[in-house]
N, C-alpha and C. Protein backbone atom coordinates (compact mmCIF):
# COMPACT_ATOMS: atom_id res chain seq x y z
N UNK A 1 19.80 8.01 -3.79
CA UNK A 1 18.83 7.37 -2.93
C UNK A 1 17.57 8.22 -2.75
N UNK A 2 17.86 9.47 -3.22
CA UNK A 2 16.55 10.26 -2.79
C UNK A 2 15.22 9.73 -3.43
N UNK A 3 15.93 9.77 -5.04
CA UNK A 3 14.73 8.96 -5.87
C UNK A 3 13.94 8.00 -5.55
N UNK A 4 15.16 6.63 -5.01
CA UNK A 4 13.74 5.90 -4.63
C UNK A 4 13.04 6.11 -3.18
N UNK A 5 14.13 7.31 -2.17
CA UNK A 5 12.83 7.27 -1.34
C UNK A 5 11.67 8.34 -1.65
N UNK A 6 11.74 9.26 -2.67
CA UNK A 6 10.66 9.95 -3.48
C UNK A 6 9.53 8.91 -3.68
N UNK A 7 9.96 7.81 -4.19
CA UNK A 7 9.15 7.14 -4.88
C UNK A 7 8.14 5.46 -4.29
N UNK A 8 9.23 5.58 -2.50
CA UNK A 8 8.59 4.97 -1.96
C UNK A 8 7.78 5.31 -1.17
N UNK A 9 7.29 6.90 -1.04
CA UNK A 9 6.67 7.88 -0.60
C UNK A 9 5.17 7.65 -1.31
N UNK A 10 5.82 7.98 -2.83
CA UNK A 10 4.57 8.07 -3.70
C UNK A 10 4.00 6.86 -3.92
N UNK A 11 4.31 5.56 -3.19
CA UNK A 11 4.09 4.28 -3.71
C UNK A 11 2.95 3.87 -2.57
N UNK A 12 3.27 4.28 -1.27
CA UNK A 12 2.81 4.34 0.04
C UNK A 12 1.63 5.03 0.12
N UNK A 13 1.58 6.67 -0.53
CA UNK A 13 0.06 7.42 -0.87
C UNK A 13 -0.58 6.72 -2.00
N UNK A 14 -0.27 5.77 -2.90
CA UNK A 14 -0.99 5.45 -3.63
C UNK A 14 -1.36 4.07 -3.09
N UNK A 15 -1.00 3.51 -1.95
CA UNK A 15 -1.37 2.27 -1.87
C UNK A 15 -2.77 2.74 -0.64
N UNK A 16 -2.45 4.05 -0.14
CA UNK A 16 -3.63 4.22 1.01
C UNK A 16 -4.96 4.74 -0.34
N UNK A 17 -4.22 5.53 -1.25
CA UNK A 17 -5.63 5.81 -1.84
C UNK A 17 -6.34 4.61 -2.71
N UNK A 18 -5.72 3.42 -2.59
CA UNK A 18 -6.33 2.13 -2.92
C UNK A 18 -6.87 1.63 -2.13
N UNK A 19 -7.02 1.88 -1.27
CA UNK A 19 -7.28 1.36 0.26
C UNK A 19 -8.38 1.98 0.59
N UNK A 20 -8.16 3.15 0.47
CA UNK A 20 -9.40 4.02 0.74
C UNK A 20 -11.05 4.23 -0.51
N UNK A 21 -10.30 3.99 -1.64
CA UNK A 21 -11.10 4.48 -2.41
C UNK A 21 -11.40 3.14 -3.24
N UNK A 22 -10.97 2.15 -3.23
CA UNK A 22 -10.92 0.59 -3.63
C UNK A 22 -12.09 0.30 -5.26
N UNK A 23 -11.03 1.17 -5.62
CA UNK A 23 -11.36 0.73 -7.13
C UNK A 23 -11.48 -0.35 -7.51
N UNK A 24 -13.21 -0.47 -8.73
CA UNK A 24 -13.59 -1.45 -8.75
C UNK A 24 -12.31 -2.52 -9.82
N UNK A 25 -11.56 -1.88 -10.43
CA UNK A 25 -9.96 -2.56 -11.35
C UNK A 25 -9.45 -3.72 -10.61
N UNK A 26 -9.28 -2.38 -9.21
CA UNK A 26 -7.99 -3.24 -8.66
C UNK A 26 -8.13 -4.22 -7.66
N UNK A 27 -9.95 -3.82 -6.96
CA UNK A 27 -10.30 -4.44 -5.91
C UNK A 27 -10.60 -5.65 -6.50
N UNK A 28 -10.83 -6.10 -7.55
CA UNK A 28 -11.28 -7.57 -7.84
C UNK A 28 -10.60 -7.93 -8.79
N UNK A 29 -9.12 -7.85 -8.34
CA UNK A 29 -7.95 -8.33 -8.82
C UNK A 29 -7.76 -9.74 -8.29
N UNK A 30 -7.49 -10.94 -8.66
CA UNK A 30 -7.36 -12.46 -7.87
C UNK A 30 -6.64 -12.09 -6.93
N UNK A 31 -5.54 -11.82 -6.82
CA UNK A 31 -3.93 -11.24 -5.86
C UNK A 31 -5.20 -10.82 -4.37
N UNK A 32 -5.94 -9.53 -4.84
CA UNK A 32 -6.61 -8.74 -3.98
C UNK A 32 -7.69 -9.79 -3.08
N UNK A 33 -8.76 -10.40 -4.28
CA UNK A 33 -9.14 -11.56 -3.62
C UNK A 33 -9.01 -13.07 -3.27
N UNK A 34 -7.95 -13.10 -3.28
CA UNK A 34 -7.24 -13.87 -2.05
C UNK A 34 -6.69 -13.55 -1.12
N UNK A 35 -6.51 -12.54 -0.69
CA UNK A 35 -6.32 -11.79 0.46
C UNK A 35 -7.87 -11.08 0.90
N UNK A 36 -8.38 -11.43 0.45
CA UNK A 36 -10.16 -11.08 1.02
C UNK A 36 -10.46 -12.55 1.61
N UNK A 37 -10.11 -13.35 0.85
CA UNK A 37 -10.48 -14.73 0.71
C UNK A 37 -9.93 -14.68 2.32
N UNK A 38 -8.88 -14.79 2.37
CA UNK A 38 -8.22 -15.02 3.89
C UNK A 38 -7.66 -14.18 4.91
N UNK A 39 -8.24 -12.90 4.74
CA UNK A 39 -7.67 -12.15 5.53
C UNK A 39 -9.31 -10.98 6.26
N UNK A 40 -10.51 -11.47 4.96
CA UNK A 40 -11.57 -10.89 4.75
C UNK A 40 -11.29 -9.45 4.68
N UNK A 41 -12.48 -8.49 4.44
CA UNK A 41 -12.09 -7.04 3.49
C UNK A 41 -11.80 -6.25 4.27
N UNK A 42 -12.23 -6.19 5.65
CA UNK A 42 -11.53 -5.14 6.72
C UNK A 42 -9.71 -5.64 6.74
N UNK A 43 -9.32 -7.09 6.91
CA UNK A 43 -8.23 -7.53 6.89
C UNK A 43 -7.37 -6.75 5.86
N UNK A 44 -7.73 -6.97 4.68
CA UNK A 44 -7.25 -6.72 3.81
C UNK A 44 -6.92 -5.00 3.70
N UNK A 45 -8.13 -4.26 4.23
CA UNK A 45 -7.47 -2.72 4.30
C UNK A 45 -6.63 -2.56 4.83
N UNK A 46 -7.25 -3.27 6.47
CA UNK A 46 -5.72 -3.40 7.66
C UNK A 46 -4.14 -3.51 6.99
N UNK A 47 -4.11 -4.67 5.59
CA UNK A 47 -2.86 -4.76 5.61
C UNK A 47 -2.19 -4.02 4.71
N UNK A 48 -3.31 -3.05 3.73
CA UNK A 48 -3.09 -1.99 2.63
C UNK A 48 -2.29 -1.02 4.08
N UNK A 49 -3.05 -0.70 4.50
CA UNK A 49 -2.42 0.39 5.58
C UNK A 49 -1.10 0.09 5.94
N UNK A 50 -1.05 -1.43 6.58
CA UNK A 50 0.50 -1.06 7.20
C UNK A 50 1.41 -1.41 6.61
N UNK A 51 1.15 -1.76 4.88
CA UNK A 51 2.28 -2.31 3.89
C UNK A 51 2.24 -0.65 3.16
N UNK A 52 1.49 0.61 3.85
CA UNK A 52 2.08 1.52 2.96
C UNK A 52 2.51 2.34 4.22
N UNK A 53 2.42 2.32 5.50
CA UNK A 53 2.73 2.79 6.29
C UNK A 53 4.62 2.05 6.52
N UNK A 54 4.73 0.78 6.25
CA UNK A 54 5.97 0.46 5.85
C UNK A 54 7.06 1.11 4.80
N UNK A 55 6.34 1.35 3.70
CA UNK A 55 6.76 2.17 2.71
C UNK A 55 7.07 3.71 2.96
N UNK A 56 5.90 3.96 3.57
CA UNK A 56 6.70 5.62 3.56
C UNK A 56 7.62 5.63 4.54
N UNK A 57 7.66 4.77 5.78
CA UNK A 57 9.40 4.38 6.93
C UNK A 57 10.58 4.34 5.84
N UNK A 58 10.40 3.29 4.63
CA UNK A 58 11.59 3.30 4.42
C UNK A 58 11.62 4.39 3.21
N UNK A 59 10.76 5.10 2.85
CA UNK A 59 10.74 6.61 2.14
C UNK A 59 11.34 7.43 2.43
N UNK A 60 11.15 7.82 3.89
CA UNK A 60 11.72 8.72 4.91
C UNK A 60 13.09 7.74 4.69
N UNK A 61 13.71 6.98 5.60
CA UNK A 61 14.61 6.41 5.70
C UNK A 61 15.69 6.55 4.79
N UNK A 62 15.05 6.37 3.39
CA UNK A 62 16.31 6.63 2.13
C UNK A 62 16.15 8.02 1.77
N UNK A 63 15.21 9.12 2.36
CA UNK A 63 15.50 10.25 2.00
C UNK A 63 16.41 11.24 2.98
N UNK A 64 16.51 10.45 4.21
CA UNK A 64 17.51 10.71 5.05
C UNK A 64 19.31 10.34 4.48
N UNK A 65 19.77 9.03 3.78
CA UNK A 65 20.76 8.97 4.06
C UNK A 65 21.56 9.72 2.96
């Protein structure tokens, strides 16, 4: 279990440095804008944040058991 919570760690820092640094690749991905579309672009960081702030909980979580 450590592995994948290693890796839901590293999944979580890479989803804030998408978030933060919003590469022009990934930011005008359809997936991405449709969630601009309806959530608009502050929304959309908002939910980068707490879908990687989710991730590193259960990072920690499986690197605990």
């Amino acid at each position: 279990m450590k592995v994948w919570g290693i890796l839901a760690i590293v999944y979580a820092a890479l989803v804030v440095v998408i978030a933060v640094m919003k590469p022009r690749a990934i930011w005008s991905m359809k997936k991405i804008e449709f969630f601009k579309k309806h959530l608009g672009d502050r929304g959309t960081e908002i939910f980068f944040y707490i879908w990687a702030f989710l991730f590193l909980g259960l990072g920690v979580w499986l690197l605990t058991l």
